[in-house]
PDB file of N, CA and C in Angstrom:
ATOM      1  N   UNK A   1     -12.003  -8.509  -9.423  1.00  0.00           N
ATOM      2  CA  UNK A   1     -11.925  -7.760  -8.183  1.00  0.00           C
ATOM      3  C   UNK A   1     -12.203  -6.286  -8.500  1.00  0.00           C
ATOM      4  N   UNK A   2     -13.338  -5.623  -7.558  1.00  0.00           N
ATOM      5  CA  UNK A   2     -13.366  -4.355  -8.723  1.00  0.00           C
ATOM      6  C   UNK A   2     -12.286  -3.462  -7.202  1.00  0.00           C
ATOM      7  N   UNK A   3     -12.764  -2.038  -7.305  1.00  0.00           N
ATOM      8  CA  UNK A   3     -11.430  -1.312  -6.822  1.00  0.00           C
ATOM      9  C   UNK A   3     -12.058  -1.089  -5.542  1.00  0.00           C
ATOM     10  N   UNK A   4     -12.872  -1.049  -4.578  1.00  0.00           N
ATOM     11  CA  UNK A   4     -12.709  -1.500  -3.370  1.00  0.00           C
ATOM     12  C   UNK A   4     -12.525  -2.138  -2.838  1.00  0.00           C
ATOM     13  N   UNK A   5     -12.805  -3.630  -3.160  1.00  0.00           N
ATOM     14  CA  UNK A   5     -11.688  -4.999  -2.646  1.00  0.00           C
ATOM     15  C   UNK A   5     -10.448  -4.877  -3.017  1.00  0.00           C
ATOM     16  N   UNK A   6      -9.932  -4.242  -4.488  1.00  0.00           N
ATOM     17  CA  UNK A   6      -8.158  -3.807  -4.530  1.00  0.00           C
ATOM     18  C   UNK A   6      -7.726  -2.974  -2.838  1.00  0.00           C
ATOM     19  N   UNK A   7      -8.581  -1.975  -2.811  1.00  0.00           N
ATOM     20  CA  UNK A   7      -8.007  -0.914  -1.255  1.00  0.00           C
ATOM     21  C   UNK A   7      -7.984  -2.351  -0.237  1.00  0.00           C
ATOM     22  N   UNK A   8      -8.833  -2.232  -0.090  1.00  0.00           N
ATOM     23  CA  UNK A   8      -9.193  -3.165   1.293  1.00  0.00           C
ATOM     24  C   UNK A   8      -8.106  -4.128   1.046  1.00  0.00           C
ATOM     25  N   UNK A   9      -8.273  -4.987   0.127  1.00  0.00           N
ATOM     26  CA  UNK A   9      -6.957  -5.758   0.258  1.00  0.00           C
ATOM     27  C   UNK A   9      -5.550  -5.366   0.175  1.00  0.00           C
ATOM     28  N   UNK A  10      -5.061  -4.273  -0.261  1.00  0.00           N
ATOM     29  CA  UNK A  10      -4.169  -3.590  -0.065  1.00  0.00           C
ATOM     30  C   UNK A  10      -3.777  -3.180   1.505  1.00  0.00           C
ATOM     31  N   UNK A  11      -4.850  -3.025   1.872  1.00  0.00           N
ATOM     32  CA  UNK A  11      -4.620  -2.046   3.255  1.00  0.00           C
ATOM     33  C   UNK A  11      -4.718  -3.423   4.166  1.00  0.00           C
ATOM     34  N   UNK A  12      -5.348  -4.663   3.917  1.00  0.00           N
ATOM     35  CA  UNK A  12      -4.752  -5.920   4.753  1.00  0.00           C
ATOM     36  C   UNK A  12      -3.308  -6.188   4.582  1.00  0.00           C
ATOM     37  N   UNK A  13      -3.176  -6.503   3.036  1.00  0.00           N
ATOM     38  CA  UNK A  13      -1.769  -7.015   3.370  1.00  0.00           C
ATOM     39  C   UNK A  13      -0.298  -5.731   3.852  1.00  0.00           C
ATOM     40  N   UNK A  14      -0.564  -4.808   3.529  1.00  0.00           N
ATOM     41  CA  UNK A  14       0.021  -3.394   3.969  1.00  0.00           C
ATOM     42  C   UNK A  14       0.403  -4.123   5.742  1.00  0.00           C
ATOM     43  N   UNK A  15      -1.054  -3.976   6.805  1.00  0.00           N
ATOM     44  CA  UNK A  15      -1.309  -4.876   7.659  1.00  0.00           C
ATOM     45  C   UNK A  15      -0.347  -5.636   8.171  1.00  0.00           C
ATOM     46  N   UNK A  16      -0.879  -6.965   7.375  1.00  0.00           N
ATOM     47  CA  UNK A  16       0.155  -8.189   7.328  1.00  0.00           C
ATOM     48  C   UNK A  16       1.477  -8.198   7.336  1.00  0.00           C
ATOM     49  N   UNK A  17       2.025  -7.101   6.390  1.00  0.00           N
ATOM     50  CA  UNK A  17       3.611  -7.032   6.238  1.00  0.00           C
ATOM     51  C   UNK A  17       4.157  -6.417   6.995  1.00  0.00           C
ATOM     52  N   UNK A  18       3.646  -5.805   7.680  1.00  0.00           N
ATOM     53  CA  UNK A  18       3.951  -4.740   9.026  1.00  0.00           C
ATOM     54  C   UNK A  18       4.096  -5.531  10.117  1.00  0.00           C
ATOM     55  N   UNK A  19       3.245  -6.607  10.411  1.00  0.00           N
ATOM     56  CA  UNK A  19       3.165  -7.508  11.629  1.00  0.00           C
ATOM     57  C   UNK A  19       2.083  -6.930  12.572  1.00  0.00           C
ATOM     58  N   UNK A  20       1.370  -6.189  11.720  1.00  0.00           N
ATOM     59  CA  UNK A  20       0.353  -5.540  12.975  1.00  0.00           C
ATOM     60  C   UNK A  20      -1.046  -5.943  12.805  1.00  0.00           C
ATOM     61  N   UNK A  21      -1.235  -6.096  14.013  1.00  0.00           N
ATOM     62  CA  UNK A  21      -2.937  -7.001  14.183  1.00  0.00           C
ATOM     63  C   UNK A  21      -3.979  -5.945  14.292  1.00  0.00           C
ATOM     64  N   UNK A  22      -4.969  -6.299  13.858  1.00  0.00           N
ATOM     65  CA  UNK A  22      -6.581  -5.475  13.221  1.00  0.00           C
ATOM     66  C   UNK A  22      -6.151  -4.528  14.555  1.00  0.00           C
ATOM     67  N   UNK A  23      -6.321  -5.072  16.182  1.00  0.00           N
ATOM     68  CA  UNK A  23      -6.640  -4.198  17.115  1.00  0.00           C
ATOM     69  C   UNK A  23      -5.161  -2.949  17.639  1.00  0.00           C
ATOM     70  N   UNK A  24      -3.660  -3.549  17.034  1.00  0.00           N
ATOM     71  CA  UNK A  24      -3.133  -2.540  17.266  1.00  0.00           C
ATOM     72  C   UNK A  24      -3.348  -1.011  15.770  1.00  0.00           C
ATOM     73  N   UNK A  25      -4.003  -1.697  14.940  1.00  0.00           N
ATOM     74  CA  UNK A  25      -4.457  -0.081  13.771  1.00  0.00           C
ATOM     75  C   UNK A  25      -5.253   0.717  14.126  1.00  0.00           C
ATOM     76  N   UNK A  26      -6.453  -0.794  15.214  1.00  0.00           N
ATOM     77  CA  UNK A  26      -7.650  -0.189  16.098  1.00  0.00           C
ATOM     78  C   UNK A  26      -7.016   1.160  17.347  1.00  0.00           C
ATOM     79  N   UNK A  27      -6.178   0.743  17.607  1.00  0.00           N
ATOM     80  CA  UNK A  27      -5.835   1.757  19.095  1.00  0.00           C
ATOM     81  C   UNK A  27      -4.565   2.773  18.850  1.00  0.00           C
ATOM     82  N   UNK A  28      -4.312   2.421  17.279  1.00  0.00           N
ATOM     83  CA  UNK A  28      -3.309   3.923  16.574  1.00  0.00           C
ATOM     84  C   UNK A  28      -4.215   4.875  15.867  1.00  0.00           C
ATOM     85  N   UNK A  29      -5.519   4.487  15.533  1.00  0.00           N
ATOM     86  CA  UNK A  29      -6.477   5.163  14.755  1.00  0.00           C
ATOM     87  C   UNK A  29      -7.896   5.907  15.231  1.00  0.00           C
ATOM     88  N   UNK A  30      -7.799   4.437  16.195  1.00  0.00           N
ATOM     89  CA  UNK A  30      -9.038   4.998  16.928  1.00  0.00           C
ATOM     90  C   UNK A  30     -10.084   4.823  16.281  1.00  0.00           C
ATOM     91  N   UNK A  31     -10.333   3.784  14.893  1.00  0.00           N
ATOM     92  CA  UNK A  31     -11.578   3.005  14.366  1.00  0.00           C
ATOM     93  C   UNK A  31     -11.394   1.705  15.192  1.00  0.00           C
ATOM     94  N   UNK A  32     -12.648   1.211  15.449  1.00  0.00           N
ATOM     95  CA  UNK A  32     -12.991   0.060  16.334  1.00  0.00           C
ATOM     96  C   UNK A  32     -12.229  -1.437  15.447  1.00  0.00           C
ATOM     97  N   UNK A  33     -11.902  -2.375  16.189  1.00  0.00           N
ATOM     98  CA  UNK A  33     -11.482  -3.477  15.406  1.00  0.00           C
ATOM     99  C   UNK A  33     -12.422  -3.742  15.016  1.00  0.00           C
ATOM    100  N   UNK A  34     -13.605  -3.981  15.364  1.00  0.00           N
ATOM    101  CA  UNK A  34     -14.492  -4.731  14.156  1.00  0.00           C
ATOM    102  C   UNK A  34     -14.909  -4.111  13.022  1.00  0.00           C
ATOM    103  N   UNK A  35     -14.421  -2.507  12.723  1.00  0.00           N
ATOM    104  CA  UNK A  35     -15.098  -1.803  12.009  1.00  0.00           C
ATOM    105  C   UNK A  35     -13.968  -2.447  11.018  1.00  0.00           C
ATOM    106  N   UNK A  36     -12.429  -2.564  11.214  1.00  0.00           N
ATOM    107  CA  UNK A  36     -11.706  -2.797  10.352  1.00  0.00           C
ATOM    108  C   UNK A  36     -11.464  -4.444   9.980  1.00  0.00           C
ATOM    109  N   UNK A  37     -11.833  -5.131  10.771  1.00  0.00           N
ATOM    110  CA  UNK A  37     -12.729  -6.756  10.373  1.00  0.00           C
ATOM    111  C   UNK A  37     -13.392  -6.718   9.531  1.00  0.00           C
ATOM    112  N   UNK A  38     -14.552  -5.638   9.268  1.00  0.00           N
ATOM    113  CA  UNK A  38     -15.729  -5.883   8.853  1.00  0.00           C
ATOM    114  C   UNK A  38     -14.937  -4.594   7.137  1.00  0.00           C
ATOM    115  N   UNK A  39     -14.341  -3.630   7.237  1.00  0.00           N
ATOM    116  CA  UNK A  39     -13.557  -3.282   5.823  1.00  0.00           C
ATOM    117  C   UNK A  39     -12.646  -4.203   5.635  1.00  0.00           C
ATOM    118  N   UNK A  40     -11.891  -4.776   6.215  1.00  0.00           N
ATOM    119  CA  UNK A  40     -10.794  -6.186   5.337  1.00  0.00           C
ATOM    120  C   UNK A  40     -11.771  -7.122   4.820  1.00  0.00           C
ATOM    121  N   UNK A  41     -12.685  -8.007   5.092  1.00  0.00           N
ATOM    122  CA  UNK A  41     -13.412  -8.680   4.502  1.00  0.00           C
ATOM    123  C   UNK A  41     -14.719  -8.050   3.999  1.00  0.00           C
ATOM    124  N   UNK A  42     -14.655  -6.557   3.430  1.00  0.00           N
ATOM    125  CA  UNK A  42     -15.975  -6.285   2.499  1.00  0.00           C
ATOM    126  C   UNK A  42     -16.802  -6.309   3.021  1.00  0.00           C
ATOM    127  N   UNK A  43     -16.863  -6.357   4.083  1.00  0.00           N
ATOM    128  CA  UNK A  43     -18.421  -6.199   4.731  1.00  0.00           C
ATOM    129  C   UNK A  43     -18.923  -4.935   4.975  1.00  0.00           C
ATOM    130  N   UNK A  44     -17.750  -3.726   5.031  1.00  0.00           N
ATOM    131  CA  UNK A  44     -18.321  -2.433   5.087  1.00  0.00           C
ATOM    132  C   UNK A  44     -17.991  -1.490   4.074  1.00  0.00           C
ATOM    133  N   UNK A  45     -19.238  -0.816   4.501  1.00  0.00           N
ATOM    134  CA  UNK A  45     -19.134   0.224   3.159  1.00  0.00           C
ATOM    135  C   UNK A  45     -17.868   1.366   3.652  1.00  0.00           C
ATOM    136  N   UNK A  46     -16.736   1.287   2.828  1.00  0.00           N
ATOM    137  CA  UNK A  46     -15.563   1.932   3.541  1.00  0.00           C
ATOM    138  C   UNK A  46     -15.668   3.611   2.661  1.00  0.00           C
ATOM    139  N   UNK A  47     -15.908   4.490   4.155  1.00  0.00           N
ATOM    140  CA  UNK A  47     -15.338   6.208   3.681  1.00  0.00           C
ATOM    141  C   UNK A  47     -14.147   6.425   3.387  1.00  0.00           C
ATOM    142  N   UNK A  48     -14.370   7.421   2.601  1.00  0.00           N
ATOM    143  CA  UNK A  48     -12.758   7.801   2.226  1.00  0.00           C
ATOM    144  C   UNK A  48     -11.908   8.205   3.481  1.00  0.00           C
ATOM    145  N   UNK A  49     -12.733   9.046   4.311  1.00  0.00           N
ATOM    146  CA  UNK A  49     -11.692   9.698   5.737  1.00  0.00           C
ATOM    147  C   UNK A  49     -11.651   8.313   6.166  1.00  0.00           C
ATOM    148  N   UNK A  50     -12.215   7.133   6.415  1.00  0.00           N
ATOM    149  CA  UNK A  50     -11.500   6.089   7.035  1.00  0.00           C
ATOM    150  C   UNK A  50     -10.203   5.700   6.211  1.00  0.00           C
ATOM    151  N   UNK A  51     -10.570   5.281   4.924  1.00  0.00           N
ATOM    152  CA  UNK A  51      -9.122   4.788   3.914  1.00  0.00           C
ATOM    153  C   UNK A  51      -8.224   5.931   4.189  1.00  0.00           C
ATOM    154  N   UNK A  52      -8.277   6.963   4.310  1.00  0.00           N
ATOM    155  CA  UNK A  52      -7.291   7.615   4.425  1.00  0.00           C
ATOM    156  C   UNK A  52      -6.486   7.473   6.080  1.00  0.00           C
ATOM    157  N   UNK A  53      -7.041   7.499   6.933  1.00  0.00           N
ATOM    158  CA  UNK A  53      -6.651   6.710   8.089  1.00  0.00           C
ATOM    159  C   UNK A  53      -5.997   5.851   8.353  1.00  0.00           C
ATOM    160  N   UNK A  54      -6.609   5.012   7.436  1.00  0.00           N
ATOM    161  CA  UNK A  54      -6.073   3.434   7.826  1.00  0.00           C
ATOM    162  C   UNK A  54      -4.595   3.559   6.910  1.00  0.00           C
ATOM    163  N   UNK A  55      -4.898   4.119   5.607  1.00  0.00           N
ATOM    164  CA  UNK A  55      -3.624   3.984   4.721  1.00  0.00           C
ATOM    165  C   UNK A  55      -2.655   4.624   5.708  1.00  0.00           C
ATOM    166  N   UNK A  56      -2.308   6.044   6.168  1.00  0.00           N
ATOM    167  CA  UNK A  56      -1.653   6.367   6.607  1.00  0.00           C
ATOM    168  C   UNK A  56      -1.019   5.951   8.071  1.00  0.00           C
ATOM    169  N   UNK A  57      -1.754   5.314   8.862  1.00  0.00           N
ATOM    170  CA  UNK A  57      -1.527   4.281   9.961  1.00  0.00           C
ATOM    171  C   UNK A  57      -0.377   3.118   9.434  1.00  0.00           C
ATOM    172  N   UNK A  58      -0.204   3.192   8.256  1.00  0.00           N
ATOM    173  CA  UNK A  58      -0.027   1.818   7.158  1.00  0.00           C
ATOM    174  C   UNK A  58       1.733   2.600   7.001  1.00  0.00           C
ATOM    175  N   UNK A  59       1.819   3.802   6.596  1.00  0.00           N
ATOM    176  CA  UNK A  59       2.716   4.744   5.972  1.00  0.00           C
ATOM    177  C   UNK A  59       2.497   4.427   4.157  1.00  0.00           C
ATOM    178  N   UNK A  60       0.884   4.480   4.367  1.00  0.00           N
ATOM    179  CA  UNK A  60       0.556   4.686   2.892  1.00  0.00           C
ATOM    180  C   UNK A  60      -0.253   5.843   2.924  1.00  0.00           C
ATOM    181  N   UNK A  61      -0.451   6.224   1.385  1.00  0.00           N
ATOM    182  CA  UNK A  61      -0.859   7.296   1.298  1.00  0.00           C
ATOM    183  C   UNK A  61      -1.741   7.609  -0.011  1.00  0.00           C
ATOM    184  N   UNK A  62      -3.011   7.674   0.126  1.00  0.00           N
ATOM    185  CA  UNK A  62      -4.065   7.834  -0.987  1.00  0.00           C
ATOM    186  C   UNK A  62      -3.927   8.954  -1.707  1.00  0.00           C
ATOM    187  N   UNK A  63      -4.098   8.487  -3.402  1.00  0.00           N
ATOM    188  CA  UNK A  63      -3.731   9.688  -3.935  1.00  0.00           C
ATOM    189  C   UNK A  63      -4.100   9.401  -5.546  1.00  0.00           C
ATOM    190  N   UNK A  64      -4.649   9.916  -6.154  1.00  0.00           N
ATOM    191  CA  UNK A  64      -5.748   9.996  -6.848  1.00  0.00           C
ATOM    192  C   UNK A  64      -4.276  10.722  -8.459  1.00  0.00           C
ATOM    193  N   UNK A  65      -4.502   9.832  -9.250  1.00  0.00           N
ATOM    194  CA  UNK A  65      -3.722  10.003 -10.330  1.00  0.00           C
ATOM    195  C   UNK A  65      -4.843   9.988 -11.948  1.00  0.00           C
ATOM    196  N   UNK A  66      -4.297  10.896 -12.824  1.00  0.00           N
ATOM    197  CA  UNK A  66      -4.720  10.180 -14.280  1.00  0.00           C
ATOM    198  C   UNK A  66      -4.726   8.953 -14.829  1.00  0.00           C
ATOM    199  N   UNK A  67      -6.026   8.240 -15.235  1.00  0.00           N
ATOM    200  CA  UNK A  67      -6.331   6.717 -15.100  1.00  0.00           C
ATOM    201  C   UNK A  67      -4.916   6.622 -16.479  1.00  0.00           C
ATOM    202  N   UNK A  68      -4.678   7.445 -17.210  1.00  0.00           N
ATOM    203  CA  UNK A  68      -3.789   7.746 -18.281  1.00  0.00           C
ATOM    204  C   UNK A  68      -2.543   7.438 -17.922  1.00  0.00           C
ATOM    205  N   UNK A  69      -1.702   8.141 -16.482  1.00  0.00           N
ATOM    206  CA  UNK A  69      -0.660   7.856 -16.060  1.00  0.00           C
ATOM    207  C   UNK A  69      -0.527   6.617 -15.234  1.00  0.00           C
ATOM    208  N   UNK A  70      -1.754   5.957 -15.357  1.00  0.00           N
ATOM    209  CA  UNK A  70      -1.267   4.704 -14.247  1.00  0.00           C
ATOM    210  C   UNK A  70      -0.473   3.550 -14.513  1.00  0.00           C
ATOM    211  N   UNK A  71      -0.233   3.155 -15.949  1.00  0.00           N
ATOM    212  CA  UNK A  71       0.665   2.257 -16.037  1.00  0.00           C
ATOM    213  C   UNK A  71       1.900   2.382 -15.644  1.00  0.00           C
ATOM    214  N   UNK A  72       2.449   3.754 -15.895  1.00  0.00           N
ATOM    215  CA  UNK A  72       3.577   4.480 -15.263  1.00  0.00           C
ATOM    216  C   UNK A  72       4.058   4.393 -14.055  1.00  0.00           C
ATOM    217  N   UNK A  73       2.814   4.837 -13.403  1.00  0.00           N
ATOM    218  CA  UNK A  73       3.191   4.808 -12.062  1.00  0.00           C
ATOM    219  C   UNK A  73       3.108   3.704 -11.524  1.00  0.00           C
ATOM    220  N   UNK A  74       1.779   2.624 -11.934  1.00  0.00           N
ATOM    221  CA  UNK A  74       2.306   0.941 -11.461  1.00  0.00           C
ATOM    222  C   UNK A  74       3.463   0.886 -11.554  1.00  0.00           C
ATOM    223  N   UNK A  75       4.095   0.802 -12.758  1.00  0.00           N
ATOM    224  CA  UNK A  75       5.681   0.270 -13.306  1.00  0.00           C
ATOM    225  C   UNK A  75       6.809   0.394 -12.257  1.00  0.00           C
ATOM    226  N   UNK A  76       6.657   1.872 -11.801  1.00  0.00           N
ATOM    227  CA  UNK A  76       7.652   2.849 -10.863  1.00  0.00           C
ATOM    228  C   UNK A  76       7.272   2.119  -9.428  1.00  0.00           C
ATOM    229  N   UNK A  77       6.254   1.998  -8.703  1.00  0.00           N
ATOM    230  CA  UNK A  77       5.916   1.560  -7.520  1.00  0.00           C
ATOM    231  C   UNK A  77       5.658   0.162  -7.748  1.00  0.00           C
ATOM    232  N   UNK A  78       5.854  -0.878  -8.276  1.00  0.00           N
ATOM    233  CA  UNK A  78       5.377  -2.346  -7.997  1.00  0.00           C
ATOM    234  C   UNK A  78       6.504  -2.346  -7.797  1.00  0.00           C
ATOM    235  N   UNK A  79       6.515  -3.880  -6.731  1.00  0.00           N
ATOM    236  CA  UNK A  79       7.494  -4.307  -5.963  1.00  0.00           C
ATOM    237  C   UNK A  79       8.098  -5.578  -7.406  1.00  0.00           C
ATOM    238  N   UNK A  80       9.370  -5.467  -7.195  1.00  0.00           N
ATOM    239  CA  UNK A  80      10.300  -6.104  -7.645  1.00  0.00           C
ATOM    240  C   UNK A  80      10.547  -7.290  -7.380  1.00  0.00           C
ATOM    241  N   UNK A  81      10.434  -8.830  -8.161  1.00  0.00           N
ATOM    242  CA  UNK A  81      10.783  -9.670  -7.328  1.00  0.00           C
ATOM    243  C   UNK A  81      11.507 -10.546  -8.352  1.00  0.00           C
ATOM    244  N   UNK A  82      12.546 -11.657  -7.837  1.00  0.00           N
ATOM    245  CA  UNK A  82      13.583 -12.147  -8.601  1.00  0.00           C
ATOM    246  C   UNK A  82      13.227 -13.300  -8.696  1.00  0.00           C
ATOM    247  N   UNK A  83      13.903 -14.361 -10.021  1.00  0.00           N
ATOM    248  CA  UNK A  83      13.021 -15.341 -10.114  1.00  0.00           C
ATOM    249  C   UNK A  83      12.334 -16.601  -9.485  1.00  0.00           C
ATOM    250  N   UNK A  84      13.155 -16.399  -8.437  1.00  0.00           N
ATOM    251  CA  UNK A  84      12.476 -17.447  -7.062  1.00  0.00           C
ATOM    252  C   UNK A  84      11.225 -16.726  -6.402  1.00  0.00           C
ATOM    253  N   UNK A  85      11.066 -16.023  -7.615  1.00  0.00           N
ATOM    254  CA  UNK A  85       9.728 -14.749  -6.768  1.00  0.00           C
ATOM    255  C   UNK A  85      10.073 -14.278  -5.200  1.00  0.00           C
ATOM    256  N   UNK A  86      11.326 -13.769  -4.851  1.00  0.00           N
ATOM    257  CA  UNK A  86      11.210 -13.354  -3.663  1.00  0.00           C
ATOM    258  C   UNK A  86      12.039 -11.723  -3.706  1.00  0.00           C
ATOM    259  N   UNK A  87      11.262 -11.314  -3.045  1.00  0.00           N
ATOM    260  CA  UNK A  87      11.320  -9.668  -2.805  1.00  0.00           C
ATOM    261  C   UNK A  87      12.837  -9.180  -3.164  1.00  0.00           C
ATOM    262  N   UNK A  88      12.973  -8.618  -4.300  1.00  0.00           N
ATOM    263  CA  UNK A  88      14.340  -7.471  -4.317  1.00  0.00           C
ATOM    264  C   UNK A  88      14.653  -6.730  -3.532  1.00  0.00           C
ATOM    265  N   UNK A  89      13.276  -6.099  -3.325  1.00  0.00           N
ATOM    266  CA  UNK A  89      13.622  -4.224  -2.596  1.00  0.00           C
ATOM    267  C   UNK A  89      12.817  -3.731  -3.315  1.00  0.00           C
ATOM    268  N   UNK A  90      12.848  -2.367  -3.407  1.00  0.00           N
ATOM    269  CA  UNK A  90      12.471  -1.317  -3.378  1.00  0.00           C
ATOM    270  C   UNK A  90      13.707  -0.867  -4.491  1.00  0.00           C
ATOM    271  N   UNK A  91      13.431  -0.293  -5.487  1.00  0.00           N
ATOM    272  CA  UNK A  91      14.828   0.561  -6.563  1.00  0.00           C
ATOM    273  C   UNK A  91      14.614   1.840  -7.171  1.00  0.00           C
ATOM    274  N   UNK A  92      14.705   2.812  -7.443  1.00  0.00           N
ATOM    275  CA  UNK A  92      14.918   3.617  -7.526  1.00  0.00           C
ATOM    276  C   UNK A  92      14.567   3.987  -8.929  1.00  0.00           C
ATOM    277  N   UNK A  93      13.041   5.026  -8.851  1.00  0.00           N
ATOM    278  CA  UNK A  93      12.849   4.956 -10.895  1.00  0.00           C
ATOM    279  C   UNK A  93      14.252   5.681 -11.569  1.00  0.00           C
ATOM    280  N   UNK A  94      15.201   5.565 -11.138  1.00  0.00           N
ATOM    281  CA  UNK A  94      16.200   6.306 -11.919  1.00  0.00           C
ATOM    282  C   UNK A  94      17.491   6.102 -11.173  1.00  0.00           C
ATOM    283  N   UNK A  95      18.669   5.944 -11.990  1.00  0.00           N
ATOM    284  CA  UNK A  95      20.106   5.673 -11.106  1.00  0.00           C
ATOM    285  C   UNK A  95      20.566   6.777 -11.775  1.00  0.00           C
ATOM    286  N   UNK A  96      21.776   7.135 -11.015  1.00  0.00           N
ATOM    287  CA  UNK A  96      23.157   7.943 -11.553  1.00  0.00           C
ATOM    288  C   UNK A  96      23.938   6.984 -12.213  1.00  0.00           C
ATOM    289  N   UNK A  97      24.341   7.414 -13.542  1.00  0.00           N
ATOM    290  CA  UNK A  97      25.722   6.559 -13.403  1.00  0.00           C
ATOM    291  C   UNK A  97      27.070   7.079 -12.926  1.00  0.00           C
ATOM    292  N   UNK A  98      27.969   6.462 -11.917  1.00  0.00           N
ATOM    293  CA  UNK A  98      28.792   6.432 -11.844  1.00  0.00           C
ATOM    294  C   UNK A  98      30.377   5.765 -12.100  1.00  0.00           C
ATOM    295  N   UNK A  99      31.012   6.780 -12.920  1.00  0.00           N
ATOM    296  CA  UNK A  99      31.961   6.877 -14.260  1.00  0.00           C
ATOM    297  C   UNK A  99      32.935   7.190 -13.194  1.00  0.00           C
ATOM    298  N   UNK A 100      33.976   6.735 -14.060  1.00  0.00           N
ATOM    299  CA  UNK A 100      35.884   6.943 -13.731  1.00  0.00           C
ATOM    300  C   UNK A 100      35.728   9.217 -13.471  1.00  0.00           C
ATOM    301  N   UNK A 101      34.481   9.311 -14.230  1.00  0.00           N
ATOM    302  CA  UNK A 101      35.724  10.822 -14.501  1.00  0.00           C
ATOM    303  C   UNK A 101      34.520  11.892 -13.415  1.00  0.00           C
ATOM    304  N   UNK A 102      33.607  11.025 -12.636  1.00  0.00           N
ATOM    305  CA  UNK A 102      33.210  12.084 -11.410  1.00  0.00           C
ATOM    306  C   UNK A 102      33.938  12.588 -10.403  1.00  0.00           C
ATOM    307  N   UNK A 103      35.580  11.799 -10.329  1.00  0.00           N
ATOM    308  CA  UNK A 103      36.646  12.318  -9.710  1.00  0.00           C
ATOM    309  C   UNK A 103      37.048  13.906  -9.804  1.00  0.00           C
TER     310      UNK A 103
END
């Protein structure tokens, strides 16, 4: 899969998990449903001002990192899942500990 079918499919299932259909992203964005038919299944050549649109319609947000730091930041942002493979949450790259003597 090279990295415009990663977006595009990202920004479907983003989509999907939301519960929102091609034509309500169509009438929060104001790109036509078929334009975003035709970027979920690769059929269009997708601009960045659209991905940035659509991501943020999504409450995602494009953002351009060191190919260096990306294992990192995968690590920190992939979703968590337990061994019945079903969704943890969301956790936190870092906890407090909380001790007897924060009293």
């Amino acid at each position: 899969m090279n990295a415009i079918e990663h977006l595009t499919q990202c920004l479907k299932s983003a989509r999907q998990e939301k519960n929102l259909s091609q034509r309500a992203i169509s009438l929060k964005t104001g790109i036509q449903q078929n334009q975003i038919s035709r970027i979920e299944s690769g059929q269009a050549d997708l601009r960045v001002s659209t991905l940035v649109e659509l991501a943020r319609s999504l409450d995602l947000e494009v953002m351009l990192i060191p190919r260096s730091l990306f294992p990192a930041v995968n690590s920190i942002t992939q979703k968590k899942t337990g061994s019945d493979n079903s969704a943890i949450g969301s956790r936190p790259a870092y906890q407090l500990d909380i001790g007897d003597d924060d009293e």
